[in-house]
Structure formats: structure tokens, C-alpha cells
C-alpha atoms as a PDB file:
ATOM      1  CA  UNK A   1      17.420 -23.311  -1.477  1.00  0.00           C
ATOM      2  CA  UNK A   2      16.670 -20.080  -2.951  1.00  0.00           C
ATOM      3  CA  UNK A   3      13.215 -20.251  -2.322  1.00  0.00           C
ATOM      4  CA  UNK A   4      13.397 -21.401   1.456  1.00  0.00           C
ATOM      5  CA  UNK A   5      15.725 -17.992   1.919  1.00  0.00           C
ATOM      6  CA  UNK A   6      12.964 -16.172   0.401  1.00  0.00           C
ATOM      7  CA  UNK A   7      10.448 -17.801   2.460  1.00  0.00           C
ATOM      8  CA  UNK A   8      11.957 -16.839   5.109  1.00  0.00           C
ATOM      9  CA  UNK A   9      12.155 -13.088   4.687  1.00  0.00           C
ATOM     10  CA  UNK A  10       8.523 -12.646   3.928  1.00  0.00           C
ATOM     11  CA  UNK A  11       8.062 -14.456   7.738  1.00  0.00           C
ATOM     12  CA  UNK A  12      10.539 -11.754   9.131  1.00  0.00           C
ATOM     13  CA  UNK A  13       8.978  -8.859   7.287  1.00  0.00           C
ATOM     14  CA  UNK A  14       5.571 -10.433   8.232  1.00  0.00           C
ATOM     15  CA  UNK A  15       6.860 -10.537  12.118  1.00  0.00           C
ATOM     16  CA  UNK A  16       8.170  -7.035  11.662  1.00  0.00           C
ATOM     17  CA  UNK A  17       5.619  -4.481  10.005  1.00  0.00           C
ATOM     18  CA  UNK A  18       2.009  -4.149   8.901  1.00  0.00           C
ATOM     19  CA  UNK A  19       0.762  -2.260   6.162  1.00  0.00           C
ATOM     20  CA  UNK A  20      -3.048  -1.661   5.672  1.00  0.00           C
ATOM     21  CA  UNK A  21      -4.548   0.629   2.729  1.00  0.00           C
ATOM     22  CA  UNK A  22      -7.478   2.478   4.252  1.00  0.00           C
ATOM     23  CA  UNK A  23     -10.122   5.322   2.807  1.00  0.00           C
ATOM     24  CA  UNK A  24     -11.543   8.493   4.375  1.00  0.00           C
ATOM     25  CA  UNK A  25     -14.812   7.351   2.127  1.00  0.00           C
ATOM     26  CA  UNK A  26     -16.586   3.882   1.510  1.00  0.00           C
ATOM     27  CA  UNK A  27     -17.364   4.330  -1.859  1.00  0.00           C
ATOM     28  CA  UNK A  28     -16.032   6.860  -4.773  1.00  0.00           C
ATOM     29  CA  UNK A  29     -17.753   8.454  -7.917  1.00  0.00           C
ATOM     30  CA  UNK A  30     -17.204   9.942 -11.197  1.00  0.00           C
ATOM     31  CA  UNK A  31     -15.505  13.420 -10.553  1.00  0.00           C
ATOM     32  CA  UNK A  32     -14.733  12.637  -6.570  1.00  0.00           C
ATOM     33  CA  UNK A  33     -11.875  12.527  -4.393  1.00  0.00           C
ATOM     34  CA  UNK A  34     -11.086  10.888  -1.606  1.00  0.00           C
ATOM     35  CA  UNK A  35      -7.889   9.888   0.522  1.00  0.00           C
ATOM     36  CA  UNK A  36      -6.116   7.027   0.477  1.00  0.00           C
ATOM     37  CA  UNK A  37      -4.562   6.342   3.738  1.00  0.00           C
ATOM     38  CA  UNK A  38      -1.391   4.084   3.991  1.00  0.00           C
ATOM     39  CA  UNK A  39      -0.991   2.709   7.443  1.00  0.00           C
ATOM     40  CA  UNK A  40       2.377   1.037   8.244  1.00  0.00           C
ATOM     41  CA  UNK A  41       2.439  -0.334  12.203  1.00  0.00           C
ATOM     42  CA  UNK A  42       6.382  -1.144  13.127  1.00  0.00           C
ATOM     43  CA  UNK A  43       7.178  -3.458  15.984  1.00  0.00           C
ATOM     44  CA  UNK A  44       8.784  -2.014  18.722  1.00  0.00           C
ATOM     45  CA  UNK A  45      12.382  -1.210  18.506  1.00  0.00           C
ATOM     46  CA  UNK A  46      12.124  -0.681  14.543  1.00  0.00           C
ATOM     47  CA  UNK A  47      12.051   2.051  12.583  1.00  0.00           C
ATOM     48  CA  UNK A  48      11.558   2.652   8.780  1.00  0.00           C
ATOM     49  CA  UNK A  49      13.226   5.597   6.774  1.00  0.00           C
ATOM     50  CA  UNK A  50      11.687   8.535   5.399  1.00  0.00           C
ATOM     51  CA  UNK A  51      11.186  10.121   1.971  1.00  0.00           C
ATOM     52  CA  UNK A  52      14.579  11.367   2.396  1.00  0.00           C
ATOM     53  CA  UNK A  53      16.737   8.893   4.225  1.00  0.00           C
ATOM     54  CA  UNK A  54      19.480  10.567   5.233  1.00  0.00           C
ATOM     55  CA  UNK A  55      22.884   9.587   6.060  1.00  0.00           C
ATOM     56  CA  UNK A  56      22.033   5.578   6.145  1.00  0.00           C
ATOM     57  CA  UNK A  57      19.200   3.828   5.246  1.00  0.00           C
ATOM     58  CA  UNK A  58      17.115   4.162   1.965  1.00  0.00           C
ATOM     59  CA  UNK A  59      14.057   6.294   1.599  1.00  0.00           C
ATOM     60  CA  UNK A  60      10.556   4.853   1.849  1.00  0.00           C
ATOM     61  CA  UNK A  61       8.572   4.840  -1.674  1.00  0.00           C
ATOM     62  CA  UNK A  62       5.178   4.228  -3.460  1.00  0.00           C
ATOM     63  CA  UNK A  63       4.696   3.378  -6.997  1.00  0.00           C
ATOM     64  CA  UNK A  64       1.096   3.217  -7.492  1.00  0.00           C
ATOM     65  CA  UNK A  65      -0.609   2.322 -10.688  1.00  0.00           C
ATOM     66  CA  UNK A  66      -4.089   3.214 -11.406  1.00  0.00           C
ATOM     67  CA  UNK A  67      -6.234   3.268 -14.726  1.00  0.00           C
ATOM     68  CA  UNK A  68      -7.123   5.826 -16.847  1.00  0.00           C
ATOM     69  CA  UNK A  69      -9.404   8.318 -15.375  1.00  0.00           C
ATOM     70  CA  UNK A  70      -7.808   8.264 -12.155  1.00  0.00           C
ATOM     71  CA  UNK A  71      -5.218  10.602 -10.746  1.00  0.00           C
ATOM     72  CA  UNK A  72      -2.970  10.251  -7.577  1.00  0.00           C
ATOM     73  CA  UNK A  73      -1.463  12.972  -5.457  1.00  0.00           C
ATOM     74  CA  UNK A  74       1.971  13.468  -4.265  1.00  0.00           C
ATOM     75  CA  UNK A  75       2.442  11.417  -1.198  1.00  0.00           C
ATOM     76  CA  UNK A  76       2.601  13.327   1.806  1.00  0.00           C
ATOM     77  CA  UNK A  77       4.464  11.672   4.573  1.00  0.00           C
ATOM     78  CA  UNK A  78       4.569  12.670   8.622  1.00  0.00           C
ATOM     79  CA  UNK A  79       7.528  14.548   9.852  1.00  0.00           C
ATOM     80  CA  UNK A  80      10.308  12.265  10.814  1.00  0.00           C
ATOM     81  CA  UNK A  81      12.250  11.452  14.130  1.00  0.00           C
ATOM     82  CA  UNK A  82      16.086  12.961  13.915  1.00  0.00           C
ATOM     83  CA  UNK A  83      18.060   9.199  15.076  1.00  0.00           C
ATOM     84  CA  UNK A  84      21.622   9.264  15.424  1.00  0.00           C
ATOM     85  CA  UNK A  85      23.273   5.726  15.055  1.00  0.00           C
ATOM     86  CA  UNK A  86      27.058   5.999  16.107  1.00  0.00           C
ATOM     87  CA  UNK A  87      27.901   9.053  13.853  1.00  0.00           C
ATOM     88  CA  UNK A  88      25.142   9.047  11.113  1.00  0.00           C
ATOM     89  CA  UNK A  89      22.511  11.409  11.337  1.00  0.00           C
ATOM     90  CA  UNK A  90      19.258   9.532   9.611  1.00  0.00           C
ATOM     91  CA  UNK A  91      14.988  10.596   9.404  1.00  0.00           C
ATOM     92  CA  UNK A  92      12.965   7.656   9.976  1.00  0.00           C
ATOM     93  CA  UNK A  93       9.401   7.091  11.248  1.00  0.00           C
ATOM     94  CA  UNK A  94       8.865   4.238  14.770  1.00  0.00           C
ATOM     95  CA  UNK A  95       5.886   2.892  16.148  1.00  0.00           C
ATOM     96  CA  UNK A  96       2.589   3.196  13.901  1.00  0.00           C
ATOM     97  CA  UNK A  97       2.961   5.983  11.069  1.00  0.00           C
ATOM     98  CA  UNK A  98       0.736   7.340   8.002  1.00  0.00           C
ATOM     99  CA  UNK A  99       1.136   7.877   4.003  1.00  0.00           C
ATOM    100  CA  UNK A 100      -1.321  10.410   2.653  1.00  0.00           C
ATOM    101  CA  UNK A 101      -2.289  10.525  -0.934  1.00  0.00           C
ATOM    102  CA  UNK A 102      -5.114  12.034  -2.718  1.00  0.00           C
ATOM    103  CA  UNK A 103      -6.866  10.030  -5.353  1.00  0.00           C
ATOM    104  CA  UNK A 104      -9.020  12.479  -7.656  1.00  0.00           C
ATOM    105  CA  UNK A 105     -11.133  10.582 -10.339  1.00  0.00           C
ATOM    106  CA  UNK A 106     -12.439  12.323 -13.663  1.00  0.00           C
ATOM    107  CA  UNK A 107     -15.730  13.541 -13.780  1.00  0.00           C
ATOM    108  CA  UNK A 108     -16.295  11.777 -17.266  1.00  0.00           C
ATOM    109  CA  UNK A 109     -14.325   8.218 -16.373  1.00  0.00           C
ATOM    110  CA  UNK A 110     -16.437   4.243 -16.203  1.00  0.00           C
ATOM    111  CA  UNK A 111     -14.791   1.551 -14.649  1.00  0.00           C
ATOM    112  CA  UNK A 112     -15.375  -2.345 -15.482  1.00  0.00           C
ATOM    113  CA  UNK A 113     -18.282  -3.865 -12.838  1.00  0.00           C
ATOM    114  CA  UNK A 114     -17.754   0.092 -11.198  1.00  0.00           C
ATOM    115  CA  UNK A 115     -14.273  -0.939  -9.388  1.00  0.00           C
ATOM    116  CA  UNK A 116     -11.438   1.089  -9.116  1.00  0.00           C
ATOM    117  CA  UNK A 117      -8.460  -1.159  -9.030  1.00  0.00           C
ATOM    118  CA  UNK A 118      -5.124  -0.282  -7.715  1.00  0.00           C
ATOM    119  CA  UNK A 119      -1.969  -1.737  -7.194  1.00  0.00           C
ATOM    120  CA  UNK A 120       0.926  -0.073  -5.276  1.00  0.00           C
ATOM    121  CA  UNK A 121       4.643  -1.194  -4.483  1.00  0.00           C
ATOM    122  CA  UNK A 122       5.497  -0.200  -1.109  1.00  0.00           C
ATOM    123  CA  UNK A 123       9.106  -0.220  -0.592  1.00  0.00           C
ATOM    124  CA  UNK A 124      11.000   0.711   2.819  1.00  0.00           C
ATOM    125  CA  UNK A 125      13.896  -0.040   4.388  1.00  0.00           C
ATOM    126  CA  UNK A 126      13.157  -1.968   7.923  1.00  0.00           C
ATOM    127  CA  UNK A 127      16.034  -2.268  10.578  1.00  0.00           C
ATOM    128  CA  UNK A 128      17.215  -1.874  14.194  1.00  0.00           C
ATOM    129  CA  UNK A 129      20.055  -0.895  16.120  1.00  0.00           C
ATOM    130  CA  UNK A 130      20.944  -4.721  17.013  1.00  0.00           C
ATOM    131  CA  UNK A 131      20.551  -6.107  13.544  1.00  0.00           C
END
């Protein structure tokens, strides 16, 4: 049963955001930089939280990992909408929104096959007024 519940919130998060990992650059060398661009699309009437949450809701994070020779940049997030839900005053982001972050690679570092692999966990807090 457990995994039928779980099933079913990957369908609802599925139905209800969009995240895409895009690059101001197609390809990156030794002692480059280049941004990584996080781009998380909401469905209307939705809204995520921000780095700071406020009152309600619980902030939206990124815990990247990356291999040795590669650095990663404080993430720099958009300024968030003010919402007011009944008396709670929260930040959160609607509609389509972007996650900055530069990625700054050693002049000296060699990657296997010349890929940079990275892995990130996105985690956010998705909700509406009516659920």
C-alpha cells in the first residue's frame, strides 16, 4: 500500500511543477565558469516558498554534490511575492521562477570521459490556498 501512496505523490508533484537544469554555456573547461540555471515552472494557482519561508511554509533548498575540482556558488534566488494567507505573512515565488548558481571549475582538475557530473536535491514546499 505504501508504495501505491507514494506513487501517487510523484503523479501530483509531476501534475504540479517542473524543474529543468539549464547552462548559460554548452560546454565547460579546466579553469571556467559558467551558470547553472535552475528553472522551476508552477501551475497556476501554486506557489513555492522562498529561501526564507516565513511565517508558514518551509524554505526552498539545494544540496548539490559535485566532484573534486569543482566549486558551486551560493544560490541566488529572485525576490519573493509578500502572500498573506488568513493572518500569516509568508515569501514565496508563483508562476515560472529561477535558481542561480555559479559553478567555477579548477584550472588544474580532469574528469573521467571529460564529464562533469552533478547531482542536486531540490527540495520545496508546493501548496495552494484550497489544499
Amino acid at each position: 500500500m505504501l508504495n501505491g501512496h507514494f506513487n501517487r505523490w510523484i503523479i501530483l508533484f509531476i501534475l504540479v511543477f517542473e524543474v529543468s537544469l539549464l547552462s548559460d554555456v554548452e560546454k565547460i573547461k579546466s579553469g571556467e565558469s559558467a551558470w547553472l540555471i535552475l528553472q522551476i515552472e508552477l501551475e497556476p494557482m501554486w506557489h513555492a516558498y522562498w529561501k526564507t519561508a516565513g511565517q508558514t511554509g518551509f524554505p526552498t533548498t539545494i544540496e548539490w554534490v559535485v566532484p573534486d575540482g569543482v566549486e558551486l556558488g551560493e544560490v541566488l534566488f529572485p525576490s519573493p511575492m509578500w502572500y498573506q494567507f488568513q493572518d500569516l505573512v509568508s515569501y514565496v515565488h508563483e508562476d515560472t521562477f529561477y535558481l542561480l548558481t555559479r559553478l567555477e571549475v579548477e584550472p588544474d582538475a580532469v574528469f573521467d570521459q571529460d564529464i562533469i557530473s552533478l547531482t542536486a536535491q531540490f527540495s520545496t514546499l508546493i501548496c495552494d490556498e484550497g489544499n
